[in-house]
PDB file of N, CA and C in Angstrom:
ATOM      1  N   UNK A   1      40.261 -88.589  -3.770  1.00  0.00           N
ATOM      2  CA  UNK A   1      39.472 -89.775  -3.972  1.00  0.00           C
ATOM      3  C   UNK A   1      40.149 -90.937  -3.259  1.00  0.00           C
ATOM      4  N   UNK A   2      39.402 -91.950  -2.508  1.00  0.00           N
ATOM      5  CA  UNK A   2      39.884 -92.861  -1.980  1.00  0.00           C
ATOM      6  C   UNK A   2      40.493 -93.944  -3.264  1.00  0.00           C
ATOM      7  N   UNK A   3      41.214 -94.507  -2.726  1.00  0.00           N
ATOM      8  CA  UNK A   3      42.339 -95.780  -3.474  1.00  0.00           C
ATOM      9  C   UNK A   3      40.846 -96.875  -3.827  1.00  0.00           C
ATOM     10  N   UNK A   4      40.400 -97.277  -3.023  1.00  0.00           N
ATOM     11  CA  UNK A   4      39.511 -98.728  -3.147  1.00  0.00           C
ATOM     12  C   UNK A   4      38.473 -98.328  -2.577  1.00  0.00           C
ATOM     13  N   UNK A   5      36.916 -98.864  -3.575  1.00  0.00           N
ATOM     14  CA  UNK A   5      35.728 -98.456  -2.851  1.00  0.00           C
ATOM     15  C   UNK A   5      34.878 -99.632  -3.117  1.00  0.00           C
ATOM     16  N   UNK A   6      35.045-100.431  -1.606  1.00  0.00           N
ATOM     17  CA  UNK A   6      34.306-101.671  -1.528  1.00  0.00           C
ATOM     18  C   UNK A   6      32.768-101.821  -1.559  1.00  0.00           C
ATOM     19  N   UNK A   7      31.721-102.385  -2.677  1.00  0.00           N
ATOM     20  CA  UNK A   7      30.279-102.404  -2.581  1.00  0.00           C
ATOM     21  C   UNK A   7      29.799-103.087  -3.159  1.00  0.00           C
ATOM     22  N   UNK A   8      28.946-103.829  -2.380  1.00  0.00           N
ATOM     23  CA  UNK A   8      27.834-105.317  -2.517  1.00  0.00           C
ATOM     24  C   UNK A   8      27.251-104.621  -4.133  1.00  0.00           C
ATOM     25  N   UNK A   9      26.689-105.798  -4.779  1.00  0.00           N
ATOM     26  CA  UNK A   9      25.731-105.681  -6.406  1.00  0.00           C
ATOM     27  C   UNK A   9      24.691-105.670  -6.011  1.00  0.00           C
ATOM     28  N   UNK A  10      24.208-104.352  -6.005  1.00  0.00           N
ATOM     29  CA  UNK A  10      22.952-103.898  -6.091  1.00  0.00           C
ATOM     30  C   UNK A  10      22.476-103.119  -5.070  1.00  0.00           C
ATOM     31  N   UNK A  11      23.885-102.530  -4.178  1.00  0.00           N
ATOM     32  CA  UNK A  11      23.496-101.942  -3.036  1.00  0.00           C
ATOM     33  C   UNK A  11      23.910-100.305  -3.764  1.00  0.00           C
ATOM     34  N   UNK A  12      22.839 -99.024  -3.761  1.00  0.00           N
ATOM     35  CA  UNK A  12      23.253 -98.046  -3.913  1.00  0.00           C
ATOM     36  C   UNK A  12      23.693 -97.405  -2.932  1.00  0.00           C
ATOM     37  N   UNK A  13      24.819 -96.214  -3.612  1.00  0.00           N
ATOM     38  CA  UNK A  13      25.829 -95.621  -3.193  1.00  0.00           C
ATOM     39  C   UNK A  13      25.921 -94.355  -3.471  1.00  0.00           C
ATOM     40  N   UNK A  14      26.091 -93.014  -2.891  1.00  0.00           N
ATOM     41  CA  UNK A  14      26.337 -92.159  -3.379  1.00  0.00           C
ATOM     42  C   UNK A  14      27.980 -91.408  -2.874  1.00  0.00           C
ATOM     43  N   UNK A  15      28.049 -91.214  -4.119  1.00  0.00           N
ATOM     44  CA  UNK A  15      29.611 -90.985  -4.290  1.00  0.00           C
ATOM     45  C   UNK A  15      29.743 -88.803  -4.724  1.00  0.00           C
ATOM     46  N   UNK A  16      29.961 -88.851  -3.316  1.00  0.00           N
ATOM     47  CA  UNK A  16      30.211 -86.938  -3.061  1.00  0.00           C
ATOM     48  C   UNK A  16      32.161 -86.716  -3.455  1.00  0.00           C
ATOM     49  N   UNK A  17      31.924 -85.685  -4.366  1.00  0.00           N
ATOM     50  CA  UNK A  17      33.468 -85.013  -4.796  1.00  0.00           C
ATOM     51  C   UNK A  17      33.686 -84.033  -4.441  1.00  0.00           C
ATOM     52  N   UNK A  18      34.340 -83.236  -4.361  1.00  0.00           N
ATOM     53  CA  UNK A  18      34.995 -81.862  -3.912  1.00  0.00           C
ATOM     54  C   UNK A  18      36.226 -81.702  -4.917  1.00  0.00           C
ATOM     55  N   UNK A  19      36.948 -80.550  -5.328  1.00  0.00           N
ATOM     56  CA  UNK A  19      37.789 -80.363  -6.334  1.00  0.00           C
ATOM     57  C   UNK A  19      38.880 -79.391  -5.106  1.00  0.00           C
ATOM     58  N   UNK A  20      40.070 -79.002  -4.877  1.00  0.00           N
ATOM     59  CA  UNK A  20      40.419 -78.100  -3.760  1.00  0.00           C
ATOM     60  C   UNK A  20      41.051 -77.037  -4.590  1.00  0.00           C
ATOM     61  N   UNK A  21      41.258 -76.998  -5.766  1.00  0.00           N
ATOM     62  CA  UNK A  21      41.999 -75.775  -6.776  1.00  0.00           C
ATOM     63  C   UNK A  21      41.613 -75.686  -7.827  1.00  0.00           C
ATOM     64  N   UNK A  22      41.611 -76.852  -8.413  1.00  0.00           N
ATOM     65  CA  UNK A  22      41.439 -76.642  -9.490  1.00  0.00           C
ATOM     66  C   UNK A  22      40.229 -78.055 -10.489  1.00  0.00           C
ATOM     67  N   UNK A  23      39.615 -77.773 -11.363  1.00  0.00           N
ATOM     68  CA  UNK A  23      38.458 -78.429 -11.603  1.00  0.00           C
ATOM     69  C   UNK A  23      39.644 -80.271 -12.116  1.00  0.00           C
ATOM     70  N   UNK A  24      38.461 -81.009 -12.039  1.00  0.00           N
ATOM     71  CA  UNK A  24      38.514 -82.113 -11.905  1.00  0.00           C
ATOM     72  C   UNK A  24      37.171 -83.100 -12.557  1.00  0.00           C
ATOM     73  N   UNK A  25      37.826 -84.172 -12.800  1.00  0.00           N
ATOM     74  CA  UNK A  25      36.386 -85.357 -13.326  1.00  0.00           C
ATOM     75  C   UNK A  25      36.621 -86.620 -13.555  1.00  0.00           C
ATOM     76  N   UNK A  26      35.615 -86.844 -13.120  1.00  0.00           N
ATOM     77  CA  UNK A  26      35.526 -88.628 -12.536  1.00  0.00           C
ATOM     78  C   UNK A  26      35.025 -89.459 -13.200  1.00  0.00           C
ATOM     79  N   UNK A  27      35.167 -90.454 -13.812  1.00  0.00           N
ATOM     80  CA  UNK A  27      35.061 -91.142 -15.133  1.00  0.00           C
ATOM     81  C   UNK A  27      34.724 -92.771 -14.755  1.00  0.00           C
ATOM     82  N   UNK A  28      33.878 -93.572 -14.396  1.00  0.00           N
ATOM     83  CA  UNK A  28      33.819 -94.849 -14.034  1.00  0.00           C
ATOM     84  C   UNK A  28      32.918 -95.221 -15.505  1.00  0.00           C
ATOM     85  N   UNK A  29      33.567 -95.771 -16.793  1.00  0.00           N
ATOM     86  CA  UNK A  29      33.151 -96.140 -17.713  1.00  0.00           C
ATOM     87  C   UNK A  29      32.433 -97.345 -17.809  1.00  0.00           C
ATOM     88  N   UNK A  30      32.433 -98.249 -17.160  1.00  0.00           N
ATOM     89  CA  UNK A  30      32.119 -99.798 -17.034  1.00  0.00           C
ATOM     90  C   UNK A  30      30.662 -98.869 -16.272  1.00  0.00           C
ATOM     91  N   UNK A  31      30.379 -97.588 -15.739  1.00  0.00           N
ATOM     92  CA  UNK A  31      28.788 -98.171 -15.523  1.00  0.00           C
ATOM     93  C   UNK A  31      28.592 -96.692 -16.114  1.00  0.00           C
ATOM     94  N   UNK A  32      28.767 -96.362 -17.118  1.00  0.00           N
ATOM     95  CA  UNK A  32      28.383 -95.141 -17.881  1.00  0.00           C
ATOM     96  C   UNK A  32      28.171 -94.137 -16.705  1.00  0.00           C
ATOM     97  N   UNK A  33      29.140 -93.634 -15.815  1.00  0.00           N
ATOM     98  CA  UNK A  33      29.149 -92.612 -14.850  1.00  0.00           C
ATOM     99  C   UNK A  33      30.157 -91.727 -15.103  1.00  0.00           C
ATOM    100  N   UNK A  34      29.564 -90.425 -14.791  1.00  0.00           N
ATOM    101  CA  UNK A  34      30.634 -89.073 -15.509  1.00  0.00           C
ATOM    102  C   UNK A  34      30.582 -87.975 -14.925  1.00  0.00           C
ATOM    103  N   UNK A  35      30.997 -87.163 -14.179  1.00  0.00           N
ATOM    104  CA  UNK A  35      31.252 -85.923 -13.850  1.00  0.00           C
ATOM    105  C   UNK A  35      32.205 -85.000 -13.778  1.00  0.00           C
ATOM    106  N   UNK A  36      31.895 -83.617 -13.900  1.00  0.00           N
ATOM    107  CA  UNK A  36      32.872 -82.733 -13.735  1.00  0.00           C
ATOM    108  C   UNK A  36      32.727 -82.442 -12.133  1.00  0.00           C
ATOM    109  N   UNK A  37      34.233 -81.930 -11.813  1.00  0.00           N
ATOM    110  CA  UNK A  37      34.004 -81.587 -10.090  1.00  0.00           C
ATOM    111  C   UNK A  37      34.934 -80.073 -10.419  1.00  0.00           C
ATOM    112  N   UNK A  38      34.071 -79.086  -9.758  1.00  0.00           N
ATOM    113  CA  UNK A  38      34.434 -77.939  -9.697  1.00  0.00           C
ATOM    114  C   UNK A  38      34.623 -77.498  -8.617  1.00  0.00           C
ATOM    115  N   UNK A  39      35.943 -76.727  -8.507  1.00  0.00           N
ATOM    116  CA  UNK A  39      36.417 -76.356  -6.594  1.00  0.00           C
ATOM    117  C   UNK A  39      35.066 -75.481  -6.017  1.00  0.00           C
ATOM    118  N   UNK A  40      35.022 -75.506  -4.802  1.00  0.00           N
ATOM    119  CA  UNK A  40      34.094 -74.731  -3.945  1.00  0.00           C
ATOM    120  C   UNK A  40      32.428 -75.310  -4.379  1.00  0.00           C
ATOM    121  N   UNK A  41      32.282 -76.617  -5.020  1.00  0.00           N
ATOM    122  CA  UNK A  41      31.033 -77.447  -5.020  1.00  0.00           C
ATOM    123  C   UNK A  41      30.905 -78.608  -4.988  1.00  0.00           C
ATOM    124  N   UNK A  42      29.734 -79.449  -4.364  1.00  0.00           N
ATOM    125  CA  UNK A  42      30.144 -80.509  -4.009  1.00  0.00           C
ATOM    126  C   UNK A  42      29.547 -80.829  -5.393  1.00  0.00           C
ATOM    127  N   UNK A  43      29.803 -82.128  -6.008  1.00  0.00           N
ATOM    128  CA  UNK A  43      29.589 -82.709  -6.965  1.00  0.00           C
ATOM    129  C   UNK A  43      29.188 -84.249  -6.480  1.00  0.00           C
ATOM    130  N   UNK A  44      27.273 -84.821  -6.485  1.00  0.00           N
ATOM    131  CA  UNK A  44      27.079 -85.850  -6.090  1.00  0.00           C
ATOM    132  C   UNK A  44      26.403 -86.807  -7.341  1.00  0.00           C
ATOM    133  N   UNK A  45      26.959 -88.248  -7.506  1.00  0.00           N
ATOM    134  CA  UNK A  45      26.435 -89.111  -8.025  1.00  0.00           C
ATOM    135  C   UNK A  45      25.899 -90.508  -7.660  1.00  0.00           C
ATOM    136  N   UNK A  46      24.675 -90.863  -7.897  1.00  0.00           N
ATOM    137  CA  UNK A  46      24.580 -92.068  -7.713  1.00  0.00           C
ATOM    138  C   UNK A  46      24.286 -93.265  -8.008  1.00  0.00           C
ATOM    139  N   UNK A  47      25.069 -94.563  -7.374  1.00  0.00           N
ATOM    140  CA  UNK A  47      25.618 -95.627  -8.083  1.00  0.00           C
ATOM    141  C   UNK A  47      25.160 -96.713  -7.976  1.00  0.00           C
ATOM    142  N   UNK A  48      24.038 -97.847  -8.169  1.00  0.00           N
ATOM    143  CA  UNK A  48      23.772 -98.773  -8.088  1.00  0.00           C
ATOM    144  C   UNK A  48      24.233 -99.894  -8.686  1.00  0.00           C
ATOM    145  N   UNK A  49      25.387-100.361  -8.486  1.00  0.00           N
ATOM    146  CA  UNK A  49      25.942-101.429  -9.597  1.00  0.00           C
ATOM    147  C   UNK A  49      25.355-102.806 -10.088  1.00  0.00           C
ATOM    148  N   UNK A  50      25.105-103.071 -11.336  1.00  0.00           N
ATOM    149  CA  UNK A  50      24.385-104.286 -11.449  1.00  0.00           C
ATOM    150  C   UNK A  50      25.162-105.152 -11.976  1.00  0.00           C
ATOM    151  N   UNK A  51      26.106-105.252 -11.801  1.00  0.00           N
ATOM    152  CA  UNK A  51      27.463-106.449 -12.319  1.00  0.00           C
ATOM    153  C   UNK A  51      28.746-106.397 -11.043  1.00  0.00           C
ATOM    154  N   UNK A  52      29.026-107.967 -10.505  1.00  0.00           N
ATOM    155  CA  UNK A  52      29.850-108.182  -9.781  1.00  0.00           C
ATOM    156  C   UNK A  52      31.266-108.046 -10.651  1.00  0.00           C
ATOM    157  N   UNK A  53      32.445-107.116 -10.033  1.00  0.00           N
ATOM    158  CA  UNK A  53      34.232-107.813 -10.681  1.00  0.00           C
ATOM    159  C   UNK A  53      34.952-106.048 -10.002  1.00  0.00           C
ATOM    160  N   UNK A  54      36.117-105.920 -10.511  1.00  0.00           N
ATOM    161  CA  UNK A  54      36.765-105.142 -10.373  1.00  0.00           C
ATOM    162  C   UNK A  54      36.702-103.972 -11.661  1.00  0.00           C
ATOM    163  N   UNK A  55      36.528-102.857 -10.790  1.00  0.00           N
ATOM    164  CA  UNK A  55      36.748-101.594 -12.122  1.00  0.00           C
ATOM    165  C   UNK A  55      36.969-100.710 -11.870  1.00  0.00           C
ATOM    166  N   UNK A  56      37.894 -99.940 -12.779  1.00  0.00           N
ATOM    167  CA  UNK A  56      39.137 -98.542 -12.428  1.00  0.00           C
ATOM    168  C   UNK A  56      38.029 -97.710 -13.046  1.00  0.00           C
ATOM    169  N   UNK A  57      38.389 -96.572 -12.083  1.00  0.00           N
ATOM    170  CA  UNK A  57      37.666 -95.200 -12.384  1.00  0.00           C
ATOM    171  C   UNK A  57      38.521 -94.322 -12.569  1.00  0.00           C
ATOM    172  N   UNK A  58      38.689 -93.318 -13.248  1.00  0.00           N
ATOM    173  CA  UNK A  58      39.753 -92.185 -13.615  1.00  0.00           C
ATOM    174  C   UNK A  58      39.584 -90.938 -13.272  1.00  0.00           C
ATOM    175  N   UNK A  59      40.277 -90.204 -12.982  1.00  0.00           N
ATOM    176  CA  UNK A  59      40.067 -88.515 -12.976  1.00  0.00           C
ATOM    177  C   UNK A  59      40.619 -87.829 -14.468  1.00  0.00           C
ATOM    178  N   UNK A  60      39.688 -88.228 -15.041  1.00  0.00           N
ATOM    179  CA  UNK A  60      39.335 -87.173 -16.259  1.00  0.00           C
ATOM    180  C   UNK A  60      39.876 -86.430 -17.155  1.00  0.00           C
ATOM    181  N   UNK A  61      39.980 -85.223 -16.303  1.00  0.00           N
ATOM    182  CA  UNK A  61      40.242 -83.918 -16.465  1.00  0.00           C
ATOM    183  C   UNK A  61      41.321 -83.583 -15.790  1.00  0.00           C
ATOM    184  N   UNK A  62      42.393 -82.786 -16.764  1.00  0.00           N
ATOM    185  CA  UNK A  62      44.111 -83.005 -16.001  1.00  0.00           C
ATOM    186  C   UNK A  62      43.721 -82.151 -15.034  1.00  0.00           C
ATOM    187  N   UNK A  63      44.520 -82.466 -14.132  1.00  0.00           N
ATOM    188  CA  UNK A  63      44.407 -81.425 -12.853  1.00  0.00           C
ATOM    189  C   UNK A  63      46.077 -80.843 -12.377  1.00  0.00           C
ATOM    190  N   UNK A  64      47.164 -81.664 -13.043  1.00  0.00           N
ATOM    191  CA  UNK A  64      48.474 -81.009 -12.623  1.00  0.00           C
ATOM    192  C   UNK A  64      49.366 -82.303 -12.395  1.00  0.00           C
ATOM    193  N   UNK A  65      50.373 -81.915 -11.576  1.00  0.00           N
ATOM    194  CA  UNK A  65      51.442 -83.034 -11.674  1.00  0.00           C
ATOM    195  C   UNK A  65      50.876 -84.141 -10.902  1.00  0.00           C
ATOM    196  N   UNK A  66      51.707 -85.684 -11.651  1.00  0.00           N
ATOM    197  CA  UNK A  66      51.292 -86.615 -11.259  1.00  0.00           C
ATOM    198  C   UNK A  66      49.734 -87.476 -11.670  1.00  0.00           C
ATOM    199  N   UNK A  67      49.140 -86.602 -12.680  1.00  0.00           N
ATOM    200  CA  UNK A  67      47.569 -86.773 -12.983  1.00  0.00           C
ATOM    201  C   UNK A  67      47.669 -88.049 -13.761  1.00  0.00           C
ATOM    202  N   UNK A  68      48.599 -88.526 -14.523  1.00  0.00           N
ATOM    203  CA  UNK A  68      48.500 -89.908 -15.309  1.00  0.00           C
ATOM    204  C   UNK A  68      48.606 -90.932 -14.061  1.00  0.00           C
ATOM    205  N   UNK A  69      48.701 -90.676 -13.213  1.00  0.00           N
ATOM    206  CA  UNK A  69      48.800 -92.217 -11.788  1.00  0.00           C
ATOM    207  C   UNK A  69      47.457 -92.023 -11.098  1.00  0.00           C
ATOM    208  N   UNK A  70      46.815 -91.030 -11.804  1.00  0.00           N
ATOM    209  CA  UNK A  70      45.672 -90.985 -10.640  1.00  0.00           C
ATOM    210  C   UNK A  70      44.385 -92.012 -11.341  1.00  0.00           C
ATOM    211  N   UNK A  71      44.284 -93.170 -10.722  1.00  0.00           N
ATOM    212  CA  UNK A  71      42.853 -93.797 -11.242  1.00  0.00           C
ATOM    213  C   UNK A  71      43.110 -94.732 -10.025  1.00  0.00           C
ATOM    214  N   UNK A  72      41.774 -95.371  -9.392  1.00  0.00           N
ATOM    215  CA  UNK A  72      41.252 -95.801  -8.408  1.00  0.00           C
ATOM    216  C   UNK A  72      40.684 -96.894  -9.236  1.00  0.00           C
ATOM    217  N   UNK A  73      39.891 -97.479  -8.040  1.00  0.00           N
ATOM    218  CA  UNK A  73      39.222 -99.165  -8.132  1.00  0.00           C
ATOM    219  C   UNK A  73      37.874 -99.463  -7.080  1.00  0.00           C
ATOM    220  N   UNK A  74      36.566 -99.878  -7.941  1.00  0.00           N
ATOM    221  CA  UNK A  74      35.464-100.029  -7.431  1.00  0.00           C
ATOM    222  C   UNK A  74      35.805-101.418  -7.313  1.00  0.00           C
ATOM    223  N   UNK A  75      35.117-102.086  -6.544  1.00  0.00           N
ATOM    224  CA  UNK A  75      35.453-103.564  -6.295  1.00  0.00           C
ATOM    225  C   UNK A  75      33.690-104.369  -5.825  1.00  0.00           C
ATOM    226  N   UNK A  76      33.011-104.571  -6.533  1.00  0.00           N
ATOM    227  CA  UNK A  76      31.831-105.153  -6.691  1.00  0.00           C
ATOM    228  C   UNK A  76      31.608-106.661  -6.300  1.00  0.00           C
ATOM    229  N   UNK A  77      30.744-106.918  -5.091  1.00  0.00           N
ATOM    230  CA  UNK A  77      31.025-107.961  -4.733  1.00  0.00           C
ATOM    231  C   UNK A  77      29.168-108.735  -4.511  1.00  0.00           C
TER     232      UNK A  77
END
């Protein structure tokens, strides 16, 4: 997953996952968005944000070492 995912309010987005071993899930709570990502499928959601600010999205579902540092940032502008 990318670090920072820059997008205008009210412009939709679709946001494609891939898992490479082992399953995974993506958690952006501030806009009630949720998925599981399972290796060997793509996993697509999509995002129309209706509130401008900053918000962390998480991976979920442990996936192995290092998994508590893994959360990213939508940035709504």
């Amino acid at each position: 997953m990318p670090g920072v995912i820059h997008v205008k309010q009210g412009e939709t987005l679709t946001l494609r996952f891939t898992a490479p071993e082992v399953p995974m899930g993506f958690n952006l709570a501030d806009f009630k968005l949720r998925a599981d990502i399972m290796p060997g499928k793509v996993t697509s959601l999509e995002l129309t944000p209706d509130k401008a600010g900053t918000f962390t999205f998480l991976r979920d579902v442990f996936c192995g070492s290092g998994h508590e540092e893994m959360s990213e940032t939508l940035i709504v502008a």
